[in-house]
C-alpha atoms as a PDB file:
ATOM      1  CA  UNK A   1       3.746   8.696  28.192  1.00  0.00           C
ATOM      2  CA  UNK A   2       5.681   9.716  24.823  1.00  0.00           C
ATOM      3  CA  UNK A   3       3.392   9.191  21.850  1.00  0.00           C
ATOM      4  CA  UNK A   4       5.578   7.475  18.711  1.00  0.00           C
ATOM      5  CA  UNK A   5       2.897   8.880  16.463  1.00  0.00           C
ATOM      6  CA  UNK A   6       2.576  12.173  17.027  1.00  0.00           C
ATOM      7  CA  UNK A   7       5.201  12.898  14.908  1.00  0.00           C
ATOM      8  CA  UNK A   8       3.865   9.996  11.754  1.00  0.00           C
ATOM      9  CA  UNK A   9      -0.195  10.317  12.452  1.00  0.00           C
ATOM     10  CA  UNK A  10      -0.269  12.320   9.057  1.00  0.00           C
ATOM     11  CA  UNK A  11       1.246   9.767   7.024  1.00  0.00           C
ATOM     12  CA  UNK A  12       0.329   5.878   8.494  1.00  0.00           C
ATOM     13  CA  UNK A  13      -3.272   5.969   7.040  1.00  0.00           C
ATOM     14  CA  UNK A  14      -2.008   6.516   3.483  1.00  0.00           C
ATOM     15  CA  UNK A  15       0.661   3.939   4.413  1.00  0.00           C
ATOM     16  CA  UNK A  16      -1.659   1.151   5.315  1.00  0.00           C
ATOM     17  CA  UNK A  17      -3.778   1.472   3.007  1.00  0.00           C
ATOM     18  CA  UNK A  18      -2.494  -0.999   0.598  1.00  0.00           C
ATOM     19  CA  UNK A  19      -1.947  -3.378   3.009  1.00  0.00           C
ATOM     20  CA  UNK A  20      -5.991  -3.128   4.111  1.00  0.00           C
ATOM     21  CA  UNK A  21      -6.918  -4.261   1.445  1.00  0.00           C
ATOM     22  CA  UNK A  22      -5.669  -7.767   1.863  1.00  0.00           C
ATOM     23  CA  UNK A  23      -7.016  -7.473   5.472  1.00  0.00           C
ATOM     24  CA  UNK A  24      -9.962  -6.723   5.467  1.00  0.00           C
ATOM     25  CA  UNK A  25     -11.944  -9.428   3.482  1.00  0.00           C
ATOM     26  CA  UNK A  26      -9.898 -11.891   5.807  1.00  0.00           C
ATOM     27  CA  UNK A  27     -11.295  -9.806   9.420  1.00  0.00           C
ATOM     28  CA  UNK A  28     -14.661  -9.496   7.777  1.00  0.00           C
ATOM     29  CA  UNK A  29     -14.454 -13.617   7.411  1.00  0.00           C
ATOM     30  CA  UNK A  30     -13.611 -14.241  10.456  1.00  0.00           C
ATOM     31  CA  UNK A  31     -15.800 -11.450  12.046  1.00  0.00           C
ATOM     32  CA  UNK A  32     -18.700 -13.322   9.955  1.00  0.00           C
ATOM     33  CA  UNK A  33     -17.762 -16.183  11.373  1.00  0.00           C
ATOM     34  CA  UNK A  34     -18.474 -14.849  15.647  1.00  0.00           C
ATOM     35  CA  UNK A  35     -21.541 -16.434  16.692  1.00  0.00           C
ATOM     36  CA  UNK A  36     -22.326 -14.029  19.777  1.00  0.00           C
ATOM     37  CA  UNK A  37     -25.712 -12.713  19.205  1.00  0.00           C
ATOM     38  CA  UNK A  38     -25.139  -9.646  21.114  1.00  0.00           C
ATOM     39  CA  UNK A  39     -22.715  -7.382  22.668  1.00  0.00           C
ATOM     40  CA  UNK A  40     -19.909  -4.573  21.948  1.00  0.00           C
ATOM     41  CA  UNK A  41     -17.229  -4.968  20.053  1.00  0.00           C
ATOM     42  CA  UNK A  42     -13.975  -4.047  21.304  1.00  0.00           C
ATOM     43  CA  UNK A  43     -11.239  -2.216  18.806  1.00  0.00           C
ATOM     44  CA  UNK A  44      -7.978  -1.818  20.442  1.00  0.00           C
ATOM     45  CA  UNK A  45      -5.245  -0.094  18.907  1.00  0.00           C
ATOM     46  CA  UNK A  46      -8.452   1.808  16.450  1.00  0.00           C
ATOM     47  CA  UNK A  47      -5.830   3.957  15.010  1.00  0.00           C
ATOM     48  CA  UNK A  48      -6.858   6.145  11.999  1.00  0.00           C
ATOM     49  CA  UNK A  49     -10.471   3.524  11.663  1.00  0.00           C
ATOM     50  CA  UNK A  50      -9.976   0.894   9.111  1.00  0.00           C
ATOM     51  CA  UNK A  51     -10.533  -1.769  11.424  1.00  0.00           C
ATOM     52  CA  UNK A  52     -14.066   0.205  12.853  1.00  0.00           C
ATOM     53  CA  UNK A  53     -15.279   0.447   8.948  1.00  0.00           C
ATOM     54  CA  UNK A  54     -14.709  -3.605   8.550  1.00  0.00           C
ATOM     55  CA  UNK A  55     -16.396  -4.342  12.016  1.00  0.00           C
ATOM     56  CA  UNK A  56     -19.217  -1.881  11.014  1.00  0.00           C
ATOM     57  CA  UNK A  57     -20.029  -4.240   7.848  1.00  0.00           C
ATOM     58  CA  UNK A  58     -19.380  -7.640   9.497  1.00  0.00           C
ATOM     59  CA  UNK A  59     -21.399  -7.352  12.410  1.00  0.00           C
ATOM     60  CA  UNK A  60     -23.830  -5.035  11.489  1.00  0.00           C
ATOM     61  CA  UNK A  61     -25.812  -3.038  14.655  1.00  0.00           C
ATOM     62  CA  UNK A  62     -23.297  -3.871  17.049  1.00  0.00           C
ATOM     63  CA  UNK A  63     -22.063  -1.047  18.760  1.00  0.00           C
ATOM     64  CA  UNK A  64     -17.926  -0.431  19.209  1.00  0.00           C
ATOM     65  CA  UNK A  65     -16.023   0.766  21.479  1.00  0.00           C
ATOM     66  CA  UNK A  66     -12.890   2.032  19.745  1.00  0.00           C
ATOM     67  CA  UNK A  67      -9.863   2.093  22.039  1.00  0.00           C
ATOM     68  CA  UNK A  68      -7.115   4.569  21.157  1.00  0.00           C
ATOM     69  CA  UNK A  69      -4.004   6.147  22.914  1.00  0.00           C
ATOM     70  CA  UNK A  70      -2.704   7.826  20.259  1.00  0.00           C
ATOM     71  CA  UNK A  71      -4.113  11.660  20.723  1.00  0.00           C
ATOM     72  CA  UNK A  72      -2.648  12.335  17.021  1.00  0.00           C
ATOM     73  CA  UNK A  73      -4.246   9.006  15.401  1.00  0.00           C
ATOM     74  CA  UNK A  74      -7.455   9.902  17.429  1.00  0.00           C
ATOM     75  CA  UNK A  75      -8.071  12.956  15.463  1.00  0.00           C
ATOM     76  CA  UNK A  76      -7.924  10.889  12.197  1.00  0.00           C
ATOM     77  CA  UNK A  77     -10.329   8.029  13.520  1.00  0.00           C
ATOM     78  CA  UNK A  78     -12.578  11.120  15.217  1.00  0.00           C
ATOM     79  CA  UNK A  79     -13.054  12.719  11.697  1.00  0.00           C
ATOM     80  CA  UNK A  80     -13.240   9.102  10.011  1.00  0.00           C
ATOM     81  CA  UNK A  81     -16.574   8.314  12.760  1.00  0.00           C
ATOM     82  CA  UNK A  82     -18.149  12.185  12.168  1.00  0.00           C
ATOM     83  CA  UNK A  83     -18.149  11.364   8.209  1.00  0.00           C
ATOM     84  CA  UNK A  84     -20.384   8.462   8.605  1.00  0.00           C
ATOM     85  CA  UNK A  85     -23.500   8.157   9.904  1.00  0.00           C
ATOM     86  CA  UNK A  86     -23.917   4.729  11.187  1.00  0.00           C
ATOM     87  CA  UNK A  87     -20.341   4.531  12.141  1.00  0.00           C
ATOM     88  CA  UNK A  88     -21.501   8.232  14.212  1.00  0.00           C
ATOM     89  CA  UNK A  89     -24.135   6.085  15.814  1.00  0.00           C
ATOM     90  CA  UNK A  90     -22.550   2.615  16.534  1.00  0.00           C
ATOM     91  CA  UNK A  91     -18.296   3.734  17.678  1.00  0.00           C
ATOM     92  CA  UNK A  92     -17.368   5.002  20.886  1.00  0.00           C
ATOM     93  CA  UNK A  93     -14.166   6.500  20.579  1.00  0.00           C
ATOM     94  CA  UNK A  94     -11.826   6.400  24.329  1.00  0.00           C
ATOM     95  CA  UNK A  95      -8.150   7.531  24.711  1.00  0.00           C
ATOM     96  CA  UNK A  96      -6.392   4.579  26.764  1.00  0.00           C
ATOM     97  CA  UNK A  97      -4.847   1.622  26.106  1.00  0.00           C
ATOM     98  CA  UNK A  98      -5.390  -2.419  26.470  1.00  0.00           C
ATOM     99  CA  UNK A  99      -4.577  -2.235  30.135  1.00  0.00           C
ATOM    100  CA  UNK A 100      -6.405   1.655  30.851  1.00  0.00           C
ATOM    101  CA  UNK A 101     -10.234   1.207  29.844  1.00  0.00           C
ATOM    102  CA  UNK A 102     -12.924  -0.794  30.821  1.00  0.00           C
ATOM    103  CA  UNK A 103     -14.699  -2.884  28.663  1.00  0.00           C
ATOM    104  CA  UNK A 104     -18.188  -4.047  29.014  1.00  0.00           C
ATOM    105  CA  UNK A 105     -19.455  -7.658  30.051  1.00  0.00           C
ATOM    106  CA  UNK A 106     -20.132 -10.092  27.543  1.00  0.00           C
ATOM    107  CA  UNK A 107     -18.020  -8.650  24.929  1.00  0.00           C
ATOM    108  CA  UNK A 108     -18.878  -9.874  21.347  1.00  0.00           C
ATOM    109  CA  UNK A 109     -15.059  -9.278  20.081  1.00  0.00           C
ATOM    110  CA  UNK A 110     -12.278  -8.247  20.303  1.00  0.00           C
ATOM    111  CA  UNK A 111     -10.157  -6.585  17.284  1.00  0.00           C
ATOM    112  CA  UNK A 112      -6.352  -5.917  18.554  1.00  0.00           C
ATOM    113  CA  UNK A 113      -5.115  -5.550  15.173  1.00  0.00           C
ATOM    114  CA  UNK A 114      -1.368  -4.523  15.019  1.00  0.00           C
ATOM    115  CA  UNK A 115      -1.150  -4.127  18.372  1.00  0.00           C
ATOM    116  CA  UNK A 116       0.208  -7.273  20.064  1.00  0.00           C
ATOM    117  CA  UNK A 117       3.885  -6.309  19.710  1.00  0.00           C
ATOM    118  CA  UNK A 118       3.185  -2.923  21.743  1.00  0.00           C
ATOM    119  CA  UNK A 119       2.525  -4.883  24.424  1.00  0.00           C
ATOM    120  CA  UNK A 120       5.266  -6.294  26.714  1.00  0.00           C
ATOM    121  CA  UNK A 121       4.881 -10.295  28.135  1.00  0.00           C
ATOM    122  CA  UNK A 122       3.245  -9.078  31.045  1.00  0.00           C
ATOM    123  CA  UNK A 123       0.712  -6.990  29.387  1.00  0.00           C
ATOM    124  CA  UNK A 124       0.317  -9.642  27.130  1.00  0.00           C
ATOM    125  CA  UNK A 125      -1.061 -12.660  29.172  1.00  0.00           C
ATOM    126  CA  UNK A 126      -2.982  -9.728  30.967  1.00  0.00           C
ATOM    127  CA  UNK A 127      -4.733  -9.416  27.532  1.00  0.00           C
ATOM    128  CA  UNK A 128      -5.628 -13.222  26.880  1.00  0.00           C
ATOM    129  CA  UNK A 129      -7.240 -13.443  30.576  1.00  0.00           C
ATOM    130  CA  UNK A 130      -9.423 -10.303  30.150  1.00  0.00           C
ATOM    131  CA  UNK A 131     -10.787 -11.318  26.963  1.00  0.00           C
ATOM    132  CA  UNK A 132     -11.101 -15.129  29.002  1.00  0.00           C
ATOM    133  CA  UNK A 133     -12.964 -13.473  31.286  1.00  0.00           C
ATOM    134  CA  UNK A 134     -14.941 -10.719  29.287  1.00  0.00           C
ATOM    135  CA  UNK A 135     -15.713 -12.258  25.795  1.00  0.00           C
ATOM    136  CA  UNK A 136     -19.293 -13.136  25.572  1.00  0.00           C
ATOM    137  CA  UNK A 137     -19.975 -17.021  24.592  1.00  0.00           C
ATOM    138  CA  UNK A 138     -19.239 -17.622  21.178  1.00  0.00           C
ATOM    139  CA  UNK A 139     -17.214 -14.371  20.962  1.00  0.00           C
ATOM    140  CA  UNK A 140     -13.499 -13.985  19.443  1.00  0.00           C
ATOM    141  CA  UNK A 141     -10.121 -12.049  19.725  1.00  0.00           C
ATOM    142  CA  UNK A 142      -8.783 -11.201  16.886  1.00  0.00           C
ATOM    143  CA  UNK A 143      -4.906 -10.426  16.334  1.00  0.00           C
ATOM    144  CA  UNK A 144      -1.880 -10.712  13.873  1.00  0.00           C
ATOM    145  CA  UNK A 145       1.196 -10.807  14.691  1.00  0.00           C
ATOM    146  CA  UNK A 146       4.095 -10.228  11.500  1.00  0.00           C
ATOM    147  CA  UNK A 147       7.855 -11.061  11.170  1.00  0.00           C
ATOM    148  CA  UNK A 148      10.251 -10.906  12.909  1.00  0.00           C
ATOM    149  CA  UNK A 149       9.593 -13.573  15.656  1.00  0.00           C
ATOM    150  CA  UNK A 150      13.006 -13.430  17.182  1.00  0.00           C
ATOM    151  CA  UNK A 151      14.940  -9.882  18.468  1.00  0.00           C
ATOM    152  CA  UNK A 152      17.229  -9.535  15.114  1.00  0.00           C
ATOM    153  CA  UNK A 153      17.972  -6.917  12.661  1.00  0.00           C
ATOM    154  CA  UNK A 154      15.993  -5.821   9.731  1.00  0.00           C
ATOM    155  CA  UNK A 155      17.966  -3.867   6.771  1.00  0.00           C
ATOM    156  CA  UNK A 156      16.041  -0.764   6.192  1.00  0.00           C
ATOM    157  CA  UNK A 157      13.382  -1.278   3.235  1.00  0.00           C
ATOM    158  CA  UNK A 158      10.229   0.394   1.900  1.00  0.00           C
ATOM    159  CA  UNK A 159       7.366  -0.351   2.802  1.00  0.00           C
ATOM    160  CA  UNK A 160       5.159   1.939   1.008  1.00  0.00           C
ATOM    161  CA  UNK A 161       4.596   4.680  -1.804  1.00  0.00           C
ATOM    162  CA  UNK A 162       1.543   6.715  -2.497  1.00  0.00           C
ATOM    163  CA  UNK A 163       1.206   9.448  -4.668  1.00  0.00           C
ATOM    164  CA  UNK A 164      -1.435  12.075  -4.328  1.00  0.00           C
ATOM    165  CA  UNK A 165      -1.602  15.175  -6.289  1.00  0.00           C
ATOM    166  CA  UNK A 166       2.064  16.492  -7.554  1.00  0.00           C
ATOM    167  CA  UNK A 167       3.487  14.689  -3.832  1.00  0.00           C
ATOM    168  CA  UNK A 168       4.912  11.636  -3.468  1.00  0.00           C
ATOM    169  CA  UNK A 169       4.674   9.563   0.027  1.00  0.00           C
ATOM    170  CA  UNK A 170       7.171   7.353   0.877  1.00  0.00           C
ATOM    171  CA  UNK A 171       7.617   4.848   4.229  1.00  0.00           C
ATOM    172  CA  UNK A 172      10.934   3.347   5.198  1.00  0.00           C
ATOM    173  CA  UNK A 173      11.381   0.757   7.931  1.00  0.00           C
ATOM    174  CA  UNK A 174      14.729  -0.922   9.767  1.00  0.00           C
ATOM    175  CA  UNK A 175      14.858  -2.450  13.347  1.00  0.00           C
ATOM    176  CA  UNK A 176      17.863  -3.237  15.415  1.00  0.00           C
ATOM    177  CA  UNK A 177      17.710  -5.644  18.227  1.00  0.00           C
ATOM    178  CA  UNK A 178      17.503  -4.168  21.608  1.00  0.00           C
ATOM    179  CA  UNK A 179      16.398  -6.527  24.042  1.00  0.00           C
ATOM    180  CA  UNK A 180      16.100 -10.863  24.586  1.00  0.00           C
ATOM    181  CA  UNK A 181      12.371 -10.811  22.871  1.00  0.00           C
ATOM    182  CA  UNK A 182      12.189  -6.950  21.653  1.00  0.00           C
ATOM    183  CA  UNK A 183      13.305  -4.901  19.067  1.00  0.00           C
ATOM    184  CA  UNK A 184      13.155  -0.912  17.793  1.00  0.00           C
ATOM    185  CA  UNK A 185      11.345  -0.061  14.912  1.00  0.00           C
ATOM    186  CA  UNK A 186      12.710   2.749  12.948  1.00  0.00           C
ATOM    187  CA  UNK A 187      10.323   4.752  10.612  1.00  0.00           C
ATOM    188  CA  UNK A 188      10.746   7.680   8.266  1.00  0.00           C
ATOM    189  CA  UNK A 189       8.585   8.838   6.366  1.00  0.00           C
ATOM    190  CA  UNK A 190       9.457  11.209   3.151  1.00  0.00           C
ATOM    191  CA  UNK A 191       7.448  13.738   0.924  1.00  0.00           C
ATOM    192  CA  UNK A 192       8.872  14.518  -2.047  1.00  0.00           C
ATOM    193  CA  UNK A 193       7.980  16.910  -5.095  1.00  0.00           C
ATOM    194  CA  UNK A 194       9.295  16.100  -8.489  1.00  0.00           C
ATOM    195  CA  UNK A 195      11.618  13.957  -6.410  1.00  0.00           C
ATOM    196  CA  UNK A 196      13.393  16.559  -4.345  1.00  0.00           C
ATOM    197  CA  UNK A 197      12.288  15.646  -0.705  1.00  0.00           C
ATOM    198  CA  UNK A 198       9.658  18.232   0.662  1.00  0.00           C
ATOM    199  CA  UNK A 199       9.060  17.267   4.043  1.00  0.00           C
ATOM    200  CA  UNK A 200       9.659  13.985   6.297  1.00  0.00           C
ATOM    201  CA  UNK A 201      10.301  13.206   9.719  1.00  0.00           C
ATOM    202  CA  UNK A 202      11.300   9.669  11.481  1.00  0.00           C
ATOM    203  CA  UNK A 203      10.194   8.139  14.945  1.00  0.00           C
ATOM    204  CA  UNK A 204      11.173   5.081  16.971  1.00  0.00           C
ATOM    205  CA  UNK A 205       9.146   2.571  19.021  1.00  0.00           C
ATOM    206  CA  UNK A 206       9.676  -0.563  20.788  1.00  0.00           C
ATOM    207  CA  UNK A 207       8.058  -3.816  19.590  1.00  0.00           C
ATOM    208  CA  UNK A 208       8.076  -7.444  21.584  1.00  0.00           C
ATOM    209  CA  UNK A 209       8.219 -10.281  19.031  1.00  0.00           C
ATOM    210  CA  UNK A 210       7.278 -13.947  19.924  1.00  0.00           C
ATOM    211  CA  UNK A 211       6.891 -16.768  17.716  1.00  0.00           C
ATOM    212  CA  UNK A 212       2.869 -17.961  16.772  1.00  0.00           C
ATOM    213  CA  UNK A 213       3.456 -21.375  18.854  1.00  0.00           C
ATOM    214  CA  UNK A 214       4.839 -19.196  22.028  1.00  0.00           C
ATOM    215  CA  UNK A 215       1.942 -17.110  21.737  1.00  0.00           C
ATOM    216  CA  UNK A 216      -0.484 -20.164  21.824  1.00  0.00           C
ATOM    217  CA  UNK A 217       1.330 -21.038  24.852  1.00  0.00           C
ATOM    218  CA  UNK A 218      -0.009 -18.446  26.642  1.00  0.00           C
ATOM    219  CA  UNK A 219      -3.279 -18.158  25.012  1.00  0.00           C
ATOM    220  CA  UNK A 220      -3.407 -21.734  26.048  1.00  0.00           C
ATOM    221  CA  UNK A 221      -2.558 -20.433  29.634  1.00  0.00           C
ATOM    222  CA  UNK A 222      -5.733 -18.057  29.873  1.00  0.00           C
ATOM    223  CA  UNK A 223      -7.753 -21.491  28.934  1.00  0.00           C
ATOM    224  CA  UNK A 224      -8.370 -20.076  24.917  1.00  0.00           C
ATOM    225  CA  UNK A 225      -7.607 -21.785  21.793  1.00  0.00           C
ATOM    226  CA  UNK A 226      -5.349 -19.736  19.024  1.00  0.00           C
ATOM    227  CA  UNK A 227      -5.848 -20.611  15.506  1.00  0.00           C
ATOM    228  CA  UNK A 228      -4.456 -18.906  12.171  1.00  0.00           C
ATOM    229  CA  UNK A 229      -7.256 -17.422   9.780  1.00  0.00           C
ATOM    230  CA  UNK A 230      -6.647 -16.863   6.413  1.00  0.00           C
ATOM    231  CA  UNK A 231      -3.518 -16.363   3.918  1.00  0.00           C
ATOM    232  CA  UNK A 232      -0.819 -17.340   6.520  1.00  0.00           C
ATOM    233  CA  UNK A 233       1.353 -14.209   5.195  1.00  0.00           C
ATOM    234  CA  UNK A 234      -1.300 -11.884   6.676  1.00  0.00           C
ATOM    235  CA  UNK A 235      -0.125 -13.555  10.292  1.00  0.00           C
ATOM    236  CA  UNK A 236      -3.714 -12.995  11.422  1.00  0.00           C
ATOM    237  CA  UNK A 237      -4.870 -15.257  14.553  1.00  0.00           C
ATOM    238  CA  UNK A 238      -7.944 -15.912  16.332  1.00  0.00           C
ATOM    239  CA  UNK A 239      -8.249 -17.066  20.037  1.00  0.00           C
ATOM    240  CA  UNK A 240     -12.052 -18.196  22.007  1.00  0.00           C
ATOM    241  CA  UNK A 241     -12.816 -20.656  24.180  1.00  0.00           C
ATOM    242  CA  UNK A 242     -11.605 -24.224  23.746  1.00  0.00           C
ATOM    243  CA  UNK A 243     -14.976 -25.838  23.351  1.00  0.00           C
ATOM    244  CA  UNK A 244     -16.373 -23.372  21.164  1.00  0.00           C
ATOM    245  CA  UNK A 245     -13.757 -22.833  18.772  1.00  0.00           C
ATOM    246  CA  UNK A 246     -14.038 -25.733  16.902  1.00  0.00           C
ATOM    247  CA  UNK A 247     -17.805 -24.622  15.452  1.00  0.00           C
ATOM    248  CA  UNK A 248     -16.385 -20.663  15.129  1.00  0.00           C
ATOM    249  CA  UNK A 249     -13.595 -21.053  12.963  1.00  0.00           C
ATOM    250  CA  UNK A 250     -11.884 -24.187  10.951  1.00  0.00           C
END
């Protein structure tokens, strides 16, 4: 299988960082908010380990089995675990995807953060049953899901800009419709030196969009409840099990 980040590992950690920093005091909330007493925490789509650092403070002591396919974003989340003691102790980190590796029993959560439109329809409703079938009682998934939630274009924009040292860092994205509920991304990604470009490269990957109430639908399906958490414009969701969600989250 072709890996669309080989090519952009180096610069996506840089380039989400600003947008972490909205997220993460809204997945710590709702992390705080799990009321399994025990089991592992599954990250899925772990990429560079932003997500792993959050579940690390949330839910302190449980351990997390970080769930990567990326071999190029592995190496970032690899060195990000080795740096840190307890997250050394506490993260497993496994090449695979949402379909690929095992999870325990009794799961405490599950953290699929952008992730969901990898996934095709299929793979999709596979998810909600596993986590119907794995998550311990009380436990959570935990998704978001961002515009667009129909197959049409997006006019190429920026979506980020860092500066470290004398380089600058920039992201671009566009997508053209290529399917009845899928589109391709395009990102490039720039480096440029007293604004003469440097260095840069672009990559392409598919993405299945579906609107919040369709995905309910089929959370629904797989016998969970989906809910929104938090500022509505991070599009983050949380899905357990219909009698318990109304004590987890509200």
């Amino acid at each position: 299988m072709s890996d669309p980040y080989e090519r952009s590992a180096e610069y996506l950690d840089i380039m989400i960082a600003e947008a972490w920093e909205s997220l993460t005091p809204a997945l710590a909330d709702v992390l705080s908010r799990v009321r399994a007493e025990a089991g592992t925490v599954v990250d899925l789509g772990a990429g560079s380990g932003r997500g792993v650092r959050v579940i690390r403070d949330a839910l302190p002591q449980a351990p997390v089995l970080a769930v990567e396919p990326s071999a190029a974003m592995r190496a970032v989340l690899l060195a990000r675990v080795h740096e840190d003691d307890e997250l050394r102790e506490r993260v497993t980190v496994v090449p695979g995807d949402c379909a690929s590796v095992d999870w325990p029993d009794g799961v405490r959560a599950v953290v699929a953060l952008n992730v969901i439109g990898h996934l095709p329809p299929g793979q999709r409703r596979a998810l909600w049953a596993r986590a119907a079938r794995q998550l311990a009682p009380g436990g959570l998934l935990v998704f978001n899901v961002s515009p667009p939630f129909a197959p049409v274009g997006v006019e190429r924009v920026r979506m980020a800009r860092v500066v470290i040292g004398e380089l600058e860092y920039e992201g671009w994205a566009s997508a053209r419709p290529t399917g009845p509920d899928e589109i391709t991304w395009r990102m490039e990604y720039g480096v440029l030196r007293h604004g003469r470009p440097l260095a840069g490269t672009s990559v392409e990957y598919r993405w299945w969009v579906a609107a919040v109430e369709a995905l309910a639908a089929e959370v629904a399906e797989a016998g969970l409840l989906l809910r929104r958490a938090g500022d509505p414009e991070l599009g983050l969701c949380v899905a357990g099990r219909v009698r318990e969600m109304s004590t987890l989250v509200g």
